[in-house]
PDB file of N, CA and C in Angstrom:
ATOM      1  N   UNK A   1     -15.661   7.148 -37.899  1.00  0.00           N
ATOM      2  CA  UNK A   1     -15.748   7.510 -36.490  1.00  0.00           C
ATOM      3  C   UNK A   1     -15.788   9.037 -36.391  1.00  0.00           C
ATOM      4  N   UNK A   2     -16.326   9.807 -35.695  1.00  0.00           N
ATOM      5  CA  UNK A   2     -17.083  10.918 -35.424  1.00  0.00           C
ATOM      6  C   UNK A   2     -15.981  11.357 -34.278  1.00  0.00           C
ATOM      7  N   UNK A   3     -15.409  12.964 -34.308  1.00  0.00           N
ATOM      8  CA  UNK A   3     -14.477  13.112 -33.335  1.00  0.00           C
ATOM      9  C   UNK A   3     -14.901  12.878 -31.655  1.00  0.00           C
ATOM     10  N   UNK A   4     -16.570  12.860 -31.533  1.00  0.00           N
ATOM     11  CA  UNK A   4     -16.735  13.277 -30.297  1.00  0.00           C
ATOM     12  C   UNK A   4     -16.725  11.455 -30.032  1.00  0.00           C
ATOM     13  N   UNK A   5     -16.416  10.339 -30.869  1.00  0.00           N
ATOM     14  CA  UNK A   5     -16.773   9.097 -30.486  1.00  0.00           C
ATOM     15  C   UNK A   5     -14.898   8.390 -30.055  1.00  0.00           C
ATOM     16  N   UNK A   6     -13.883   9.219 -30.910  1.00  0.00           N
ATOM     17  CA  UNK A   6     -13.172   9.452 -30.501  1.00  0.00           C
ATOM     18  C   UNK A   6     -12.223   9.590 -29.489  1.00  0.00           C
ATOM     19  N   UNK A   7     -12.418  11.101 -28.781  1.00  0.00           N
ATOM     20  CA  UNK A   7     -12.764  11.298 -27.497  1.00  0.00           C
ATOM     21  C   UNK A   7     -12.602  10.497 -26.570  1.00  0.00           C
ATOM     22  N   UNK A   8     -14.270  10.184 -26.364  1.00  0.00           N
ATOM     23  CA  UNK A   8     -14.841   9.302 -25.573  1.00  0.00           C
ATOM     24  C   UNK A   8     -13.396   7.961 -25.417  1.00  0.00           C
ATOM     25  N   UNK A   9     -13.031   7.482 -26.577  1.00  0.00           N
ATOM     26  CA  UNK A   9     -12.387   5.960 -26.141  1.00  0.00           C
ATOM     27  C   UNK A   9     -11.221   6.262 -25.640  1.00  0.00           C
ATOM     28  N   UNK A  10     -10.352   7.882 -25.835  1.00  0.00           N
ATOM     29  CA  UNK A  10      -9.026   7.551 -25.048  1.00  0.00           C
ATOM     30  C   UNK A  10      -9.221   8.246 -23.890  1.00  0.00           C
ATOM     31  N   UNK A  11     -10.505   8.824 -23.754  1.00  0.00           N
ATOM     32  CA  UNK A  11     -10.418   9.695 -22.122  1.00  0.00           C
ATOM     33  C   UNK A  11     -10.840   7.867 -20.974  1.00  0.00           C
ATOM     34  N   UNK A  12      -9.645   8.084 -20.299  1.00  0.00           N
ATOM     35  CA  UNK A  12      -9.432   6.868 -19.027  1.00  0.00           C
ATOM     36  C   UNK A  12     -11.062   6.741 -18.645  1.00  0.00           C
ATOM     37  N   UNK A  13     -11.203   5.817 -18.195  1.00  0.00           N
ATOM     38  CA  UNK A  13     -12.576   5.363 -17.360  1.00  0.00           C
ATOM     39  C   UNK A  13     -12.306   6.379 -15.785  1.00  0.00           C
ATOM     40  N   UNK A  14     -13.683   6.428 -15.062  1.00  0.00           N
ATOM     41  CA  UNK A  14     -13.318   7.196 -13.994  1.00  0.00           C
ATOM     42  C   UNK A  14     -12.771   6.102 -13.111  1.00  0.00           C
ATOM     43  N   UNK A  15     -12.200   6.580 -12.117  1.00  0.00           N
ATOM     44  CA  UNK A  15     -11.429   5.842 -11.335  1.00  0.00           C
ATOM     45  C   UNK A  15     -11.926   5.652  -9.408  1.00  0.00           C
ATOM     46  N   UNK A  16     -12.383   4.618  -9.084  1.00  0.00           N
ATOM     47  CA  UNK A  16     -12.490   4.720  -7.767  1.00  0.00           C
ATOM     48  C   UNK A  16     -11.379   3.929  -6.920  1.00  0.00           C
ATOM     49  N   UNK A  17     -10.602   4.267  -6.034  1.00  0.00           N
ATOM     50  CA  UNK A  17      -9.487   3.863  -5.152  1.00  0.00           C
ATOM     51  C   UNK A  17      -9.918   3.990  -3.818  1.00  0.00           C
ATOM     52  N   UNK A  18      -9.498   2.656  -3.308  1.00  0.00           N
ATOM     53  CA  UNK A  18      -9.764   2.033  -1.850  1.00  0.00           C
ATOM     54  C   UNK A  18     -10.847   2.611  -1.146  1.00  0.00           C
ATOM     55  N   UNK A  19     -12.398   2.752  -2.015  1.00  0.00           N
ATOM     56  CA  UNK A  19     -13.579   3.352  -1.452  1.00  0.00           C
ATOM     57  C   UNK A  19     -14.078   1.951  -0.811  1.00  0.00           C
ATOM     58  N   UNK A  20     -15.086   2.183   0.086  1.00  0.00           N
ATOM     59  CA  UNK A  20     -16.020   1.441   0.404  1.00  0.00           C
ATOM     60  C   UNK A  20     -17.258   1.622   0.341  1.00  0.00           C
ATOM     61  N   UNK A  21     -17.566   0.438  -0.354  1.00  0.00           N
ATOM     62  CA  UNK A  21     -19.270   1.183  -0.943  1.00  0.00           C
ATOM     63  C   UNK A  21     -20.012  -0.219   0.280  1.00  0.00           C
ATOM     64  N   UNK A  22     -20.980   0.574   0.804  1.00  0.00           N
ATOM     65  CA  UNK A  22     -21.355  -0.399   1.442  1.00  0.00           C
ATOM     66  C   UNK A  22     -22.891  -0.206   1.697  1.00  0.00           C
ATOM     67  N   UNK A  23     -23.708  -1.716   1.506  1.00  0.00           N
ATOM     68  CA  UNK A  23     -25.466  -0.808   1.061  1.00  0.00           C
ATOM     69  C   UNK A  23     -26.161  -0.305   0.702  1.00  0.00           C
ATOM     70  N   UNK A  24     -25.296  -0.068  -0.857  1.00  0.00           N
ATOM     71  CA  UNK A  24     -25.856   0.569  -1.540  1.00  0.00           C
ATOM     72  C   UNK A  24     -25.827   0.064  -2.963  1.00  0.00           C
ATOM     73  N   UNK A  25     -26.471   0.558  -4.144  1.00  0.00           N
ATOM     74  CA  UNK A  25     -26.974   0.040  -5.729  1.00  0.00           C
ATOM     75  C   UNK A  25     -25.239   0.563  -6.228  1.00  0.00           C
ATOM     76  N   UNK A  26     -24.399   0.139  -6.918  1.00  0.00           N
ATOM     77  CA  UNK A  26     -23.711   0.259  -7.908  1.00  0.00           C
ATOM     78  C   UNK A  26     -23.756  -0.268  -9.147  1.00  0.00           C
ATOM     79  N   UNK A  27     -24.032   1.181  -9.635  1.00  0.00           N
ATOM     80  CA  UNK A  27     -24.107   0.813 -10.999  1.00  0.00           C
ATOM     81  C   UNK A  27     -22.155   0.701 -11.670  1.00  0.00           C
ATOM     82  N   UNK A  28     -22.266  -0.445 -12.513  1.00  0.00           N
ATOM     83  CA  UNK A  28     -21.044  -0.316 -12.640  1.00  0.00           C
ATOM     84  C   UNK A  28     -20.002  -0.134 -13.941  1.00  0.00           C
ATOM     85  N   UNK A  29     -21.112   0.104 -14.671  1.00  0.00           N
ATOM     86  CA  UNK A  29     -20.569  -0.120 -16.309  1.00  0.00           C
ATOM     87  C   UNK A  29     -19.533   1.348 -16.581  1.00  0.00           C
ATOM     88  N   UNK A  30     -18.544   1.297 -17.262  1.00  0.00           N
ATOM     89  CA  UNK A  30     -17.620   2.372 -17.295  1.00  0.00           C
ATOM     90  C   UNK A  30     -16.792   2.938 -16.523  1.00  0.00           C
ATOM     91  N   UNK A  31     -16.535   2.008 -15.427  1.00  0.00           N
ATOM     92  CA  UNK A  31     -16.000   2.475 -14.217  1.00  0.00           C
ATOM     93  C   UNK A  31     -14.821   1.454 -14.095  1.00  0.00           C
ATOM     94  N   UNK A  32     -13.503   2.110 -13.402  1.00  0.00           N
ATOM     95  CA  UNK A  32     -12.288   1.229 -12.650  1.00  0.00           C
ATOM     96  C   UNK A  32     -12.682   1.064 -11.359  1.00  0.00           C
ATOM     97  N   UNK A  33     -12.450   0.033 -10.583  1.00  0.00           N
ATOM     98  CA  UNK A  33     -12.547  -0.205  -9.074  1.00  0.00           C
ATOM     99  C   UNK A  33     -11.229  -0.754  -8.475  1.00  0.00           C
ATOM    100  N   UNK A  34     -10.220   0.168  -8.031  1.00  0.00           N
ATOM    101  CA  UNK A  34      -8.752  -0.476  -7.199  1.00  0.00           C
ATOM    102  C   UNK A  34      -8.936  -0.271  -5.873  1.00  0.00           C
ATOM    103  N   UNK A  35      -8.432  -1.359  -5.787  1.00  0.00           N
ATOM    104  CA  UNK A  35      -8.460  -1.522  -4.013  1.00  0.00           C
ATOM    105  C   UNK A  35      -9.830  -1.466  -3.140  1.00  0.00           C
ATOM    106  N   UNK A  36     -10.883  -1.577  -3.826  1.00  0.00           N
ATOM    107  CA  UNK A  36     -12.191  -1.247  -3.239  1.00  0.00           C
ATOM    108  C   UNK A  36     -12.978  -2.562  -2.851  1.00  0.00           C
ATOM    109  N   UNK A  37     -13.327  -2.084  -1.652  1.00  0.00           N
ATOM    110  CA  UNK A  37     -14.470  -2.694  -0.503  1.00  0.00           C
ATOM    111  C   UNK A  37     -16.058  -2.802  -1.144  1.00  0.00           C
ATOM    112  N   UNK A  38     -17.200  -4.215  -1.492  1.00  0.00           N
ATOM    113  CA  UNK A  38     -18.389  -3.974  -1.704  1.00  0.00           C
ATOM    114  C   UNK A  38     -19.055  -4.541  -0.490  1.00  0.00           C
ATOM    115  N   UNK A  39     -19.604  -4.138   0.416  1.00  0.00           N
ATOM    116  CA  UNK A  39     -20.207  -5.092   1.154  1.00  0.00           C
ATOM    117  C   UNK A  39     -21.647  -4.804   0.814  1.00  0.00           C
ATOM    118  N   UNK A  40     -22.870  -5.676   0.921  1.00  0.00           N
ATOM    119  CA  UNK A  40     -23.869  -5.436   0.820  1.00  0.00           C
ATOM    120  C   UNK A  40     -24.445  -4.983  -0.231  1.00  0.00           C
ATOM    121  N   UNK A  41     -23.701  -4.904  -1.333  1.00  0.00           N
ATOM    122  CA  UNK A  41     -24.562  -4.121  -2.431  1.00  0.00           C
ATOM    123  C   UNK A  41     -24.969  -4.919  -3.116  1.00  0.00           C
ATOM    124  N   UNK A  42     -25.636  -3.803  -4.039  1.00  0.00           N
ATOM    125  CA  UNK A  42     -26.483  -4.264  -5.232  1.00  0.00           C
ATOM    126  C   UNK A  42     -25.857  -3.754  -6.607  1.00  0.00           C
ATOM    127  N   UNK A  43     -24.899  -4.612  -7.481  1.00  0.00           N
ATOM    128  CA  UNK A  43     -23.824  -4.589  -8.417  1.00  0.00           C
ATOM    129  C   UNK A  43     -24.795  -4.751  -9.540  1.00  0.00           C
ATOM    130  N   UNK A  44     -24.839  -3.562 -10.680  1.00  0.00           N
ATOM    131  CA  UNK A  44     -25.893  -3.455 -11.889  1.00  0.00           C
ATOM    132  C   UNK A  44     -24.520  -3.327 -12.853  1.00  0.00           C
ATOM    133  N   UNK A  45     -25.041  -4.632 -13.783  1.00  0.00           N
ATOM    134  CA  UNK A  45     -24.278  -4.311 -14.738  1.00  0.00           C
ATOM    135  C   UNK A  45     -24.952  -4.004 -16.693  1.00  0.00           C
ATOM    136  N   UNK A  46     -24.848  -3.129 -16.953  1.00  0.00           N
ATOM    137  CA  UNK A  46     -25.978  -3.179 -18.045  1.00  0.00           C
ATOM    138  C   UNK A  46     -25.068  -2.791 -19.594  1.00  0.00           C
ATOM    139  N   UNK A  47     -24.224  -3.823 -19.678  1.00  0.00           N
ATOM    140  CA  UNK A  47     -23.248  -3.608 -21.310  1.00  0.00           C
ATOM    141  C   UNK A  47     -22.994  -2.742 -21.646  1.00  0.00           C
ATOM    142  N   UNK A  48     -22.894  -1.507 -21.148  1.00  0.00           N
ATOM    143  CA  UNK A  48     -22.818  -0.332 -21.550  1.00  0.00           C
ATOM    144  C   UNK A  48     -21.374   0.339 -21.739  1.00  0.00           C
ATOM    145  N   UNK A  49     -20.435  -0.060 -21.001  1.00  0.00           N
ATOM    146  CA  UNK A  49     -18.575  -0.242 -20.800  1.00  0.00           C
ATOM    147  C   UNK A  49     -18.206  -1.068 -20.015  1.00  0.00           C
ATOM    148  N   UNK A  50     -17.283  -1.220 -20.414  1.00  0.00           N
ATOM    149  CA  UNK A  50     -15.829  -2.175 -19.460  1.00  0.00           C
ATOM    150  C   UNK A  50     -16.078  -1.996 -18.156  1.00  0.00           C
ATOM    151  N   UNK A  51     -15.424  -2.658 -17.409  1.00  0.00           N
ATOM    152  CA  UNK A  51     -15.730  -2.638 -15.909  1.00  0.00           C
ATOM    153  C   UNK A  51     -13.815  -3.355 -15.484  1.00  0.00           C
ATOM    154  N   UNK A  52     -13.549  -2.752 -14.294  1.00  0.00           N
ATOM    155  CA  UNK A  52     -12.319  -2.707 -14.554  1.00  0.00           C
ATOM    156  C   UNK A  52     -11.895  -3.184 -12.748  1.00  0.00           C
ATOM    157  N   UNK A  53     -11.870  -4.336 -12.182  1.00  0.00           N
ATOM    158  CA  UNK A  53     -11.690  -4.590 -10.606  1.00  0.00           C
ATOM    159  C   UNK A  53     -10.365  -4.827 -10.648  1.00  0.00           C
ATOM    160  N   UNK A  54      -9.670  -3.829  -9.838  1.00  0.00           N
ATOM    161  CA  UNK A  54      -8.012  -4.534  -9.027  1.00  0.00           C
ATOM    162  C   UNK A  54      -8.414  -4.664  -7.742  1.00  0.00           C
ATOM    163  N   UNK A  55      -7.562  -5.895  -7.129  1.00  0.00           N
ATOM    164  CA  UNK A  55      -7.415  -6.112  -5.807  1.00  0.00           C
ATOM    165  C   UNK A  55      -8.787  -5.546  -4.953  1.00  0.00           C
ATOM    166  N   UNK A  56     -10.189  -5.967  -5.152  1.00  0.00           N
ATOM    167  CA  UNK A  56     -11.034  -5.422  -4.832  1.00  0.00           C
ATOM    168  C   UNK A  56     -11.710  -6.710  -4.096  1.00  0.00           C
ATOM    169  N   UNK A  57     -12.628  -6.605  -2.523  1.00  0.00           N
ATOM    170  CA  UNK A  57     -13.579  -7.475  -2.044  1.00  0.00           C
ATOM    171  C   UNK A  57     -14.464  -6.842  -2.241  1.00  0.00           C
ATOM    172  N   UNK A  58     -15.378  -8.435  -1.879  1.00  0.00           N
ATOM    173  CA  UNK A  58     -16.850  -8.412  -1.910  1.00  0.00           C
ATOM    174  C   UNK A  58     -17.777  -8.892  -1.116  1.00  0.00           C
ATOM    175  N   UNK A  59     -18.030  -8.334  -0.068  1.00  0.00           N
ATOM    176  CA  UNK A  59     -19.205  -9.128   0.770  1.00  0.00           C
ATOM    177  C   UNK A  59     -20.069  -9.720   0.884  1.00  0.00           C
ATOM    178  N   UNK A  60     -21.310 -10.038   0.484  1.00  0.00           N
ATOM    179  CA  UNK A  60     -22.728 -10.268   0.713  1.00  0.00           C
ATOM    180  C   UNK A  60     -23.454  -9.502  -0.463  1.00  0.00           C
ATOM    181  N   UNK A  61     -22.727  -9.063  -1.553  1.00  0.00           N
ATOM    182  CA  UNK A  61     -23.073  -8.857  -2.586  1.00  0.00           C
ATOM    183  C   UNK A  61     -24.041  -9.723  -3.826  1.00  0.00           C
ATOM    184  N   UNK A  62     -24.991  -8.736  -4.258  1.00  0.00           N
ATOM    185  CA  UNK A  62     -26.011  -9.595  -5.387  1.00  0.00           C
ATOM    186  C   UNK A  62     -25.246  -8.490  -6.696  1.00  0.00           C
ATOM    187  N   UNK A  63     -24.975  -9.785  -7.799  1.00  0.00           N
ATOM    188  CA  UNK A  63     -25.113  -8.873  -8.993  1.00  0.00           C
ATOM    189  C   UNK A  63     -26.044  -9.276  -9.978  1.00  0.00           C
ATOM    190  N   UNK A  64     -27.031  -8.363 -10.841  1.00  0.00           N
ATOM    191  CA  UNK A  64     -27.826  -7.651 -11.580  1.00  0.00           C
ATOM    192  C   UNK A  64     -27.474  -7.535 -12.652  1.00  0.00           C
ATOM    193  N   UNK A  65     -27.944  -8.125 -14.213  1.00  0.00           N
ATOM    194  CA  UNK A  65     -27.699  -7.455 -15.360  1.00  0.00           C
ATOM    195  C   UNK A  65     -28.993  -6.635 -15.322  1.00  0.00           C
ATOM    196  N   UNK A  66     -28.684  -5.693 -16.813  1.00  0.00           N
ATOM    197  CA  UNK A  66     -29.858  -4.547 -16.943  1.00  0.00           C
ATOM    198  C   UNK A  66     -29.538  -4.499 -18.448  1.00  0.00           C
ATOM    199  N   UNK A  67     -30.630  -3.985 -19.409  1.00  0.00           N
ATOM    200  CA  UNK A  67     -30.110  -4.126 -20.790  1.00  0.00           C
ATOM    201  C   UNK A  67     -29.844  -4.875 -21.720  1.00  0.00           C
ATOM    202  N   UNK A  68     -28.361  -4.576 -22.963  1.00  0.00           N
ATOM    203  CA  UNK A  68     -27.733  -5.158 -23.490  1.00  0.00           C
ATOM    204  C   UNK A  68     -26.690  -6.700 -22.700  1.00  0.00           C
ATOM    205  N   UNK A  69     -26.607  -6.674 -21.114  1.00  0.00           N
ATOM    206  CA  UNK A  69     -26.304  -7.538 -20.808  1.00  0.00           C
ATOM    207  C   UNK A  69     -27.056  -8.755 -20.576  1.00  0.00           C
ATOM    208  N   UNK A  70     -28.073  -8.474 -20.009  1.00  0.00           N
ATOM    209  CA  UNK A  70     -29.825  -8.519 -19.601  1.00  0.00           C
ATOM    210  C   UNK A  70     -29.624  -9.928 -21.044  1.00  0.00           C
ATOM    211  N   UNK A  71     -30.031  -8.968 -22.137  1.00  0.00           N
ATOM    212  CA  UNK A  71     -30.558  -9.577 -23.572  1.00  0.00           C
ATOM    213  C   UNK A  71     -29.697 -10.473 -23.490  1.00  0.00           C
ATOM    214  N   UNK A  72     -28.016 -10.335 -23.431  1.00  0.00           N
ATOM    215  CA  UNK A  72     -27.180 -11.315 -23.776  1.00  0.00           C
ATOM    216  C   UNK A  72     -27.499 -12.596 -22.835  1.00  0.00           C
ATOM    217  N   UNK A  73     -27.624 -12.691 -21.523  1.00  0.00           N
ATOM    218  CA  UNK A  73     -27.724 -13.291 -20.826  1.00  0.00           C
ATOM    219  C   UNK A  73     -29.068 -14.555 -21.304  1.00  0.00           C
ATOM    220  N   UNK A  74     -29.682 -14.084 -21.728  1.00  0.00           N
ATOM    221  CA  UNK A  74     -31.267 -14.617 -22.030  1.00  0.00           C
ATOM    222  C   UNK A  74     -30.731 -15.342 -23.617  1.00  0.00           C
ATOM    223  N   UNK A  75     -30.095 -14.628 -24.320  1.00  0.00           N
ATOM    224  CA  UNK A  75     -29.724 -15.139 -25.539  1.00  0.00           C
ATOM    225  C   UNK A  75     -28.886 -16.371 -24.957  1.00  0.00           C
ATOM    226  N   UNK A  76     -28.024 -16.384 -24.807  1.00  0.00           N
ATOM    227  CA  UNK A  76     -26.797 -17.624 -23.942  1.00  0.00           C
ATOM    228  C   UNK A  76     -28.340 -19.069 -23.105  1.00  0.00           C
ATOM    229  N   UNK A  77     -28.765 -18.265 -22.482  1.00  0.00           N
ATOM    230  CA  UNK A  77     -30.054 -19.400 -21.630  1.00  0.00           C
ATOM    231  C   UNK A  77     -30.951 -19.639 -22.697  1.00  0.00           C
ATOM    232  N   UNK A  78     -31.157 -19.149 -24.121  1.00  0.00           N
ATOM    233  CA  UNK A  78     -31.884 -20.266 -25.001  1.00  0.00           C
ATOM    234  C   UNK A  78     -30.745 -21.289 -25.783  1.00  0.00           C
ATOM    235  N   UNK A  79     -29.655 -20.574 -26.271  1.00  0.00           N
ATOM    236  CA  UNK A  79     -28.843 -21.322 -27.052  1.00  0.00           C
ATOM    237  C   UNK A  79     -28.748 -22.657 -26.008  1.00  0.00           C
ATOM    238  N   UNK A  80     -28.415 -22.718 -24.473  1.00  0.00           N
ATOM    239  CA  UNK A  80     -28.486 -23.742 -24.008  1.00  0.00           C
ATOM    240  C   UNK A  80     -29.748 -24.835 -23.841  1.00  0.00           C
ATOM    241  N   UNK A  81     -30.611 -24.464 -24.184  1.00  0.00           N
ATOM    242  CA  UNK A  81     -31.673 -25.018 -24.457  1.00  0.00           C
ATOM    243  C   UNK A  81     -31.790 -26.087 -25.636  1.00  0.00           C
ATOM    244  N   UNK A  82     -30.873 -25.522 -26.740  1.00  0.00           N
ATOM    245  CA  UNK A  82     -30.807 -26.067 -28.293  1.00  0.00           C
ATOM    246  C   UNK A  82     -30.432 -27.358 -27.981  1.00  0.00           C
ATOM    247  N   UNK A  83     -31.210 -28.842 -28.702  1.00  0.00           N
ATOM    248  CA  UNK A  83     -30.046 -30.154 -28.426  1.00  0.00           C
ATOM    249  C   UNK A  83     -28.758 -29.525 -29.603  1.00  0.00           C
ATOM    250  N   UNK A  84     -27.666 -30.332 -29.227  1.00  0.00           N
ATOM    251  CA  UNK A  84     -26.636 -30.119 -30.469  1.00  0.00           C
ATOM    252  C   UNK A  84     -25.518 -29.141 -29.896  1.00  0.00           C
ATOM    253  N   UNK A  85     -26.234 -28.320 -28.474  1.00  0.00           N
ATOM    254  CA  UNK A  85     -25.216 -26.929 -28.553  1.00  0.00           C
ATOM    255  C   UNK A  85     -24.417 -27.037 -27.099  1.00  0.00           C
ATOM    256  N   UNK A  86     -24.774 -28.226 -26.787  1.00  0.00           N
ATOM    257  CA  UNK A  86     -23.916 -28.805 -25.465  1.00  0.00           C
ATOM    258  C   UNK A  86     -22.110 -28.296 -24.860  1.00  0.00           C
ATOM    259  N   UNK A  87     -21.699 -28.715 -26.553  1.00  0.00           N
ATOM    260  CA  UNK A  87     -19.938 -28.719 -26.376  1.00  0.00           C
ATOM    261  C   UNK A  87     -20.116 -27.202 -26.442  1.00  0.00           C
ATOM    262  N   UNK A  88     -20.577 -26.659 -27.164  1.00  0.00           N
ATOM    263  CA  UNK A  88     -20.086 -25.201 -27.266  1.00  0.00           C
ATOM    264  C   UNK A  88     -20.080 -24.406 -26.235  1.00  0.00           C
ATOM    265  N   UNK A  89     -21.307 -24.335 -25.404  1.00  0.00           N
ATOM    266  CA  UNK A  89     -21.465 -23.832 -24.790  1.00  0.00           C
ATOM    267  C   UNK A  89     -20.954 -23.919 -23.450  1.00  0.00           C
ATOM    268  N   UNK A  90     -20.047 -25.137 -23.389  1.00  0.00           N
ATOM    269  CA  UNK A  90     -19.536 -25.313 -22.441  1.00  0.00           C
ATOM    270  C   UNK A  90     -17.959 -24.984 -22.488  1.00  0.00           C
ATOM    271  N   UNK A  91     -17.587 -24.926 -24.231  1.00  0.00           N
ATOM    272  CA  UNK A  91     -16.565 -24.145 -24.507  1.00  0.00           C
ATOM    273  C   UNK A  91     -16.633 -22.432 -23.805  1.00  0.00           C
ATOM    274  N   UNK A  92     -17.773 -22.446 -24.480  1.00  0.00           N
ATOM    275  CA  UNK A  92     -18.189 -20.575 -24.225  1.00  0.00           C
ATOM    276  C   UNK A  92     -17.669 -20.927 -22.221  1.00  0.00           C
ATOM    277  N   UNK A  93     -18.148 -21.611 -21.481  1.00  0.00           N
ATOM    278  CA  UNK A  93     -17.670 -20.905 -20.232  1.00  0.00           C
ATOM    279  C   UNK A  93     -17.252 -21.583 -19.649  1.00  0.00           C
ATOM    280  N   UNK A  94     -16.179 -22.469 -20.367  1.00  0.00           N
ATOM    281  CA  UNK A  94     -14.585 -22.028 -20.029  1.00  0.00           C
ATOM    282  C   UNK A  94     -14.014 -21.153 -20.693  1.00  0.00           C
ATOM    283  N   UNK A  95     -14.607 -20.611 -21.329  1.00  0.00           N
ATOM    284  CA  UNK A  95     -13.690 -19.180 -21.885  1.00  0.00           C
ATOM    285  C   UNK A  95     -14.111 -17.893 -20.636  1.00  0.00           C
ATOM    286  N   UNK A  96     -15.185 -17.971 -20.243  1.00  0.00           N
ATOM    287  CA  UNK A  96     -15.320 -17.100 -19.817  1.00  0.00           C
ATOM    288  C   UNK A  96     -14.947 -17.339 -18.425  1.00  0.00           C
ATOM    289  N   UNK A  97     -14.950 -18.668 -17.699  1.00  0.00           N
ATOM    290  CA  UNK A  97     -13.696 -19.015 -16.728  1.00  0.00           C
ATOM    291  C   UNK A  97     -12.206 -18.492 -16.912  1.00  0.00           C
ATOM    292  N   UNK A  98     -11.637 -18.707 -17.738  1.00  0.00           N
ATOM    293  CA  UNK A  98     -10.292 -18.655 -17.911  1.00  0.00           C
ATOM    294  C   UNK A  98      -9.316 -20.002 -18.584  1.00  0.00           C
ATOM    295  N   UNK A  99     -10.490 -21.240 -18.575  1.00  0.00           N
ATOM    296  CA  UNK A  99     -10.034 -22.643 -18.605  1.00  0.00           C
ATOM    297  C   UNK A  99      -9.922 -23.268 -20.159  1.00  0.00           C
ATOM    298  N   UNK A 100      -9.835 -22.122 -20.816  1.00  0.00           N
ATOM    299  CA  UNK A 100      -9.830 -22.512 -22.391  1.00  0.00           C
ATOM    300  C   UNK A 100      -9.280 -21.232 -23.402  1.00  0.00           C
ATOM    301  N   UNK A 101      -8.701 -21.001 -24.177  1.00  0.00           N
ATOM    302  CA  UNK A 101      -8.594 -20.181 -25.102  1.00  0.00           C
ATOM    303  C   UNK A 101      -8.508 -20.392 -26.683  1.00  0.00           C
ATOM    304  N   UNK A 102      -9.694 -21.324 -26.457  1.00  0.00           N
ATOM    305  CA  UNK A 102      -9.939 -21.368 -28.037  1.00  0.00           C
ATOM    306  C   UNK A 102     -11.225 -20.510 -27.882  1.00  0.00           C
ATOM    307  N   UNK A 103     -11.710 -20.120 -29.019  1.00  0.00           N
ATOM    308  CA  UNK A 103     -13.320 -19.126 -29.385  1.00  0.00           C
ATOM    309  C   UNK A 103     -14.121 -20.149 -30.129  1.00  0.00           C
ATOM    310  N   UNK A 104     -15.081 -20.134 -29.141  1.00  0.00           N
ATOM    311  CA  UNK A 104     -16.060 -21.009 -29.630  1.00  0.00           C
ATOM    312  C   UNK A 104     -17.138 -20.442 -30.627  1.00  0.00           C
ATOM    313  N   UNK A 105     -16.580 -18.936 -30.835  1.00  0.00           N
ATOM    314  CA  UNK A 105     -17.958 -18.444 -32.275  1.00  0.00           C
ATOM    315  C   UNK A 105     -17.339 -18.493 -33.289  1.00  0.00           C
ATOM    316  N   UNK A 106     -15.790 -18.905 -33.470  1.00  0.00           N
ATOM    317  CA  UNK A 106     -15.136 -19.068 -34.307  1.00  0.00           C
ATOM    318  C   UNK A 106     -15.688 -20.576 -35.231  1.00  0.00           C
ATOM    319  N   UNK A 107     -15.491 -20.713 -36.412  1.00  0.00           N
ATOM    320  CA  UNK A 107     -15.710 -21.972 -37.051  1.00  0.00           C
ATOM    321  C   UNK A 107     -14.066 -22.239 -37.798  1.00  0.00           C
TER     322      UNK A 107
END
């Protein structure tokens, strides 16, 4: 690891508190959101960092992958395609529900 990569992982994410974003594109990768209002937007998420919501609404909101999320997303919609990959994938989201904690890439 390279000092400037370093860095980067213990400096905090930026922080937005009890904003209201309203009608507009948020991009959201690398960012905390506490206490914050979305109405109307357009939520981009593109794998790029963590994304971090406390106690936050959402209105009439669309969300958007872009990218490395983009790819993942498309990767996940062929594996479901596969016969054979039924249970797993239904493991995979209840994990990503909350409704399971076993790992389904585990063998």
């Amino acid at each position: 690891m390279v000092m400037g990569d370093r860095a980067r992982e213990e400096t905090p994410p930026p922080e937005f508190r009890d904003k209201t974003f309203e009608d507009e594109t948020v991009h959201l990768d690398g960012n905390a959101y506490i206490g914050c209002t979305f109405v109307e937007c357009r939520l981009i998420f593109s794998g790029l960092g963590r994304v971090r919501f406390v106690v936050c609404r959402f209105d009439g909101c669309r969300g958007e992958m872009e990218g490395a999320a983009q790819e993942t997303l498309g990767f996940l919609a062929k594996l479901c395609a596969i016969p054979g990959m039924e249970d797993f994938m239904e493991k995979t989201f209840d994990n990503i529900r909350g409704r399971d904690d076993s790992e389904p890439w585990r063998s």
